[in-house]
Protein backbone atom coordinates (compact mmCIF):
# COMPACT_ATOMS: atom_id res chain seq x y z
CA UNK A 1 339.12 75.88 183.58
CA UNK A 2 342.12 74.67 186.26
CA UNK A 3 344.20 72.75 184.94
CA UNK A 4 346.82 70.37 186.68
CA UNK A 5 350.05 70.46 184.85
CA UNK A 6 351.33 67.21 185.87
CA UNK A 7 348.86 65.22 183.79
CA UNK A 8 349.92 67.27 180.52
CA UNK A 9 353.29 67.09 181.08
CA UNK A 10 353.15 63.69 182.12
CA UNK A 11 351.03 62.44 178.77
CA UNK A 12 353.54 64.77 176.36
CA UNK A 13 356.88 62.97 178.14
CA UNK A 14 355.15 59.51 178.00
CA UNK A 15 354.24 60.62 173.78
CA UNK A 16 358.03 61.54 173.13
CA UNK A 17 359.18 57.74 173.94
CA UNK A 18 356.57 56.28 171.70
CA UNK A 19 358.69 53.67 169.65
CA UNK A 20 356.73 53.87 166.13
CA UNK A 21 358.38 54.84 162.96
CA UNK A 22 358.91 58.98 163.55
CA UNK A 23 360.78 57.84 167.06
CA UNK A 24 363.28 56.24 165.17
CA UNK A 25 363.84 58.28 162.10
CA UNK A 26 364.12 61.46 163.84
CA UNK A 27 367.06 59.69 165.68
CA UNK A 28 368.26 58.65 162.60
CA UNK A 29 368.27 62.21 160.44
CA UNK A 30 369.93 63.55 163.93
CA UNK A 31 372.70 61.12 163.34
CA UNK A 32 373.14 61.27 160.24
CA UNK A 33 372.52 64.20 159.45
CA UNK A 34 372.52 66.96 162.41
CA UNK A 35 370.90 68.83 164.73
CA UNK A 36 369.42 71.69 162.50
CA UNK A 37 367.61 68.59 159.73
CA UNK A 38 366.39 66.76 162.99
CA UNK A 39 364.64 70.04 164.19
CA UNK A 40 363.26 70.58 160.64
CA UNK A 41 362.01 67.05 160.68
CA UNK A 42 360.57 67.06 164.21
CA UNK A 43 358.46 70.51 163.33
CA UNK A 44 357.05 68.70 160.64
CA UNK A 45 355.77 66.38 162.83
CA UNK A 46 354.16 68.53 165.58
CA UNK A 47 352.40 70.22 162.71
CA UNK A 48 350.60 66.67 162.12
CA UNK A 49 350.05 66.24 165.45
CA UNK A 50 348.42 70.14 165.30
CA UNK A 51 346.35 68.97 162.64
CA UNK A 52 345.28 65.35 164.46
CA UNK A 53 344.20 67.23 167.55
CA UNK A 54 342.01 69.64 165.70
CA UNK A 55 340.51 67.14 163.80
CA UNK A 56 339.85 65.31 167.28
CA UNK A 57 338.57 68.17 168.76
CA UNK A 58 335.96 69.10 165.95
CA UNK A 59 335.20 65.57 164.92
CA UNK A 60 335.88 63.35 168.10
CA UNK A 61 332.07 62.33 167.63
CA UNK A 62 332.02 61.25 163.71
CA UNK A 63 335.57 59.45 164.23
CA UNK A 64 334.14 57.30 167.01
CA UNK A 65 331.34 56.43 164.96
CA UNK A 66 333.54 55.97 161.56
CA UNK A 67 334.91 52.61 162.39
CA UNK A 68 334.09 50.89 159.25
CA UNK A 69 336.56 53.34 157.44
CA UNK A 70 339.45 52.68 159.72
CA UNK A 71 339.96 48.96 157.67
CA UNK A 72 340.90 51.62 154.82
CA UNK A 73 342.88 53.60 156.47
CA UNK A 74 345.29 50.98 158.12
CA UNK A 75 345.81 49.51 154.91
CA UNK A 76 346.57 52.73 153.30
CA UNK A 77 348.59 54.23 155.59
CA UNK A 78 350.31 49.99 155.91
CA UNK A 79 350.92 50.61 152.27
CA UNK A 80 352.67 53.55 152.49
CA UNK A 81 355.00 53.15 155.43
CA UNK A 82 355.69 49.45 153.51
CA UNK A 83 356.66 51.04 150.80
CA UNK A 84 358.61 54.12 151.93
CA UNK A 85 360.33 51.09 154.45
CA UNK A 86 361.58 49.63 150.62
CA UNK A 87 362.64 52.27 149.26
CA UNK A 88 364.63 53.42 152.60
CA UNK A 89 366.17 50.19 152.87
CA UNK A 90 367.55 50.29 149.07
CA UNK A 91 369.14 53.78 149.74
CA UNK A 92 370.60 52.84 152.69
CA UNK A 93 373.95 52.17 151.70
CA UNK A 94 374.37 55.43 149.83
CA UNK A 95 377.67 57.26 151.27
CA UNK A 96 376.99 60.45 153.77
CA UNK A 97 379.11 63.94 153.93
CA UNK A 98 379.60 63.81 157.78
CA UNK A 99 379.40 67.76 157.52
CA UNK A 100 376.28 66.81 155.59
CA UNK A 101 374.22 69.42 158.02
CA UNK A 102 376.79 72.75 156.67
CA UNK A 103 375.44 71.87 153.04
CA UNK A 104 371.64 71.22 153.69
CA UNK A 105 369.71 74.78 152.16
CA UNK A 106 366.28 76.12 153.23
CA UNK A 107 364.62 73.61 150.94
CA UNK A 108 366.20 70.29 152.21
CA UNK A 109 365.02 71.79 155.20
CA UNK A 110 361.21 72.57 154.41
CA UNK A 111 361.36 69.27 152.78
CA UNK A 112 362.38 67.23 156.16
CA UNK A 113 359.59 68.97 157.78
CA UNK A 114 357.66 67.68 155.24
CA UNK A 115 359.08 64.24 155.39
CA UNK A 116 358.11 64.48 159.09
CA UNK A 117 354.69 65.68 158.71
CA UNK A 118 353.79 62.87 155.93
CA UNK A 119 355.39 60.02 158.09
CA UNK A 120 353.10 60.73 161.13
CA UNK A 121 350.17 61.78 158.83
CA UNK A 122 349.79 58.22 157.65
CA UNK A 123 349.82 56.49 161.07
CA UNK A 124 346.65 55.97 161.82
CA UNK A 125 347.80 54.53 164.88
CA UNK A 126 349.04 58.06 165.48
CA UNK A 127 345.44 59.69 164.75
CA UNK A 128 343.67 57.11 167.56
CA UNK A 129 346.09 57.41 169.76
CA UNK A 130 345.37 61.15 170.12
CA UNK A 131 341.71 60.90 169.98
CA UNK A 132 342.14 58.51 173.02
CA UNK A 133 344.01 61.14 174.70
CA UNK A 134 341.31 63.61 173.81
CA UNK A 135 338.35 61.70 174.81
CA UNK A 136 340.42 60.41 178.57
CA UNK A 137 341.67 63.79 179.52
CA UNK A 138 339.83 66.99 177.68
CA UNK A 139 337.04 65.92 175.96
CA UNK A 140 335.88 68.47 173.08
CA UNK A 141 333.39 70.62 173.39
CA UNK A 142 332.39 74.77 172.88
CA UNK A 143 332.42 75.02 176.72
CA UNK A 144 336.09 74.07 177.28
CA UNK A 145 337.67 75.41 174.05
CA UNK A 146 340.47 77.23 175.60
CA UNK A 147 340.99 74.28 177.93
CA UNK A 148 341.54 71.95 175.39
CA UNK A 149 344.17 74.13 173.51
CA UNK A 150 345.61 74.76 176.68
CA UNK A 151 345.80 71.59 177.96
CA UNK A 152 346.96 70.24 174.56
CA UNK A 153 349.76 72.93 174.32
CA UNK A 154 351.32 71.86 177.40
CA UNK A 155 351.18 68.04 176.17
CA UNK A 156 353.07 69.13 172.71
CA UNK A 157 355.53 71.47 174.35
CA UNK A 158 356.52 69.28 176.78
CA UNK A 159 356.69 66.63 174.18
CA UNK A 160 358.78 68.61 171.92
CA UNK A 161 361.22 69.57 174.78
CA UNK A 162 362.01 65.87 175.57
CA UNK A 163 362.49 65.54 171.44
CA UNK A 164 364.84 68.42 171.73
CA UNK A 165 367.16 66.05 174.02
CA UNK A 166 366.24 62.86 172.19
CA UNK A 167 367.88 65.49 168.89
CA UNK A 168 370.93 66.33 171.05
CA UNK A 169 371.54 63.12 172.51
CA UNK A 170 371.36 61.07 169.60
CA UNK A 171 373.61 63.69 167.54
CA UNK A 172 376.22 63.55 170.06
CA UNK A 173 376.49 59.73 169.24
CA UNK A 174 377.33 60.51 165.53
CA UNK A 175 380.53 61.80 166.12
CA UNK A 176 381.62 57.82 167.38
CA UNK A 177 379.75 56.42 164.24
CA UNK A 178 381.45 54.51 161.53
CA UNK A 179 379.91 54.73 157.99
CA UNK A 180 379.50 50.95 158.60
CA UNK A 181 377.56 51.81 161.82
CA UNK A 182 375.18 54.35 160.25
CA UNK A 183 374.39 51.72 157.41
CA UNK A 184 373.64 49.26 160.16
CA UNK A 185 371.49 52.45 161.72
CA UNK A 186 369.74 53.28 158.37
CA UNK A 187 368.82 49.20 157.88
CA UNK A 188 367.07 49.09 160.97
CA UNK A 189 365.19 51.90 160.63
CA UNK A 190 364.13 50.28 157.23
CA UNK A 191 363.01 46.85 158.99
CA UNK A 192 361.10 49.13 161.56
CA UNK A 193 359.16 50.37 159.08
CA UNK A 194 358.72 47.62 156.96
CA UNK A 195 357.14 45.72 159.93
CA UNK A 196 355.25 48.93 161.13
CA UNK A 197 353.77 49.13 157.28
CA UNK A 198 352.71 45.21 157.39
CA UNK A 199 351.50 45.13 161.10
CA UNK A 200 349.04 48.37 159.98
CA UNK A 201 347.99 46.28 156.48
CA UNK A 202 347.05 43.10 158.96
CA UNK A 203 345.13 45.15 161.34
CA UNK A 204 343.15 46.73 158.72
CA UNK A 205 342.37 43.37 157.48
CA UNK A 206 341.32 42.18 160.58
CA UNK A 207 338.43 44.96 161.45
């Protein structure tokens, strides 16, 4: 199967500057607390977007027919960005080690990537958004396996390269941060998520 590389690279650049919740938290844990937690946090989240595409790619057909589940699954996943949004927004004045990224171990690290994997697991938006890219540009199929995962693999390495300077960038600006700054920082991301949780909870009212 040829493939033209533009259109892969193109759709995983355009997927890196998607403002939803993981955009702005992985800028967040880069600024507050280094490069090495962002990367942790950001692998987490390409392994959900592994597991999204695979489910698209096995069961593009049943998902396009499941649309009486997705009310449930907005307000589920609504729920649970609401309420990690609360809870983010109550810990957000708690003080940070600016060398916070010399004491994180392994297991704050597996545990970012966790983070990571269960804040993009829950956005449902996240799930249709990829079966729409699926569907548009490499539809599944036993014929065009190998297409699809190459295709694919381009779209998440690319993505993950632009992440990689999103990471860089953003930990660059911590160094000029003031704890009253990074408070500021860590509220936002709270209302981001707050709204994210009760825009998903309307829209799965609303179906």
């Amino acid at each position: 199967m040829d493939i033209n590389v533009f259109t892969p690279i193109t759709i995983g650049f355009f997927t890196a500057f998607i403002m939803g919740p993981v955009f702005w938290v992985l800028l967040e844990t880069s600024i507050t607390k280094g490069f090495k937690a962002a990367l942790a946090f950001d692998i987490g989240v390409l392994i959900s977007d592994v597991v999204f595409l695979i489910i698209c790619f096995f069961g593009s057909s049943q998902l396009k027919s499941a649309k009486e589940n997705q009310e449930g699954l907005y307000v589920l996943g609504g729920t649970i960005l609401l309420v990690y949004g609360i809870i983010y927004l109550i810990n957000r004045s708690k003080k940070r080690n600016r060398n916070t990224e010399l004491n994180i171990n392994k297991e704050n690290y597996f545990g970012l990537a966790v983070k990571g994997f269960a804040l993009n697991i829950i956005n449902v938006g996240v799930l249709i958004y990829w079966l729409a890219a699926t569907s548009a540009f490499a539809p599944a199929g036993e014929a065009n396996s190998t297409g699809f995962v190459l295709f694919f693999s381009i779209v998440l390495f690319t993505y993950f390269i632009v992440d990689l300077f999103k990471i860089i960038v953003a930990n660059r600006f911590s160094r000029l941060l003031t704890d009253t700054t990074i408070v500021f920082i860590n509220t936002l991301i709270s209302i981001i998520l707050i709204i994210s949780g009760v825009v998903f909870i309307i829209k799965g009212f609303e179906f």
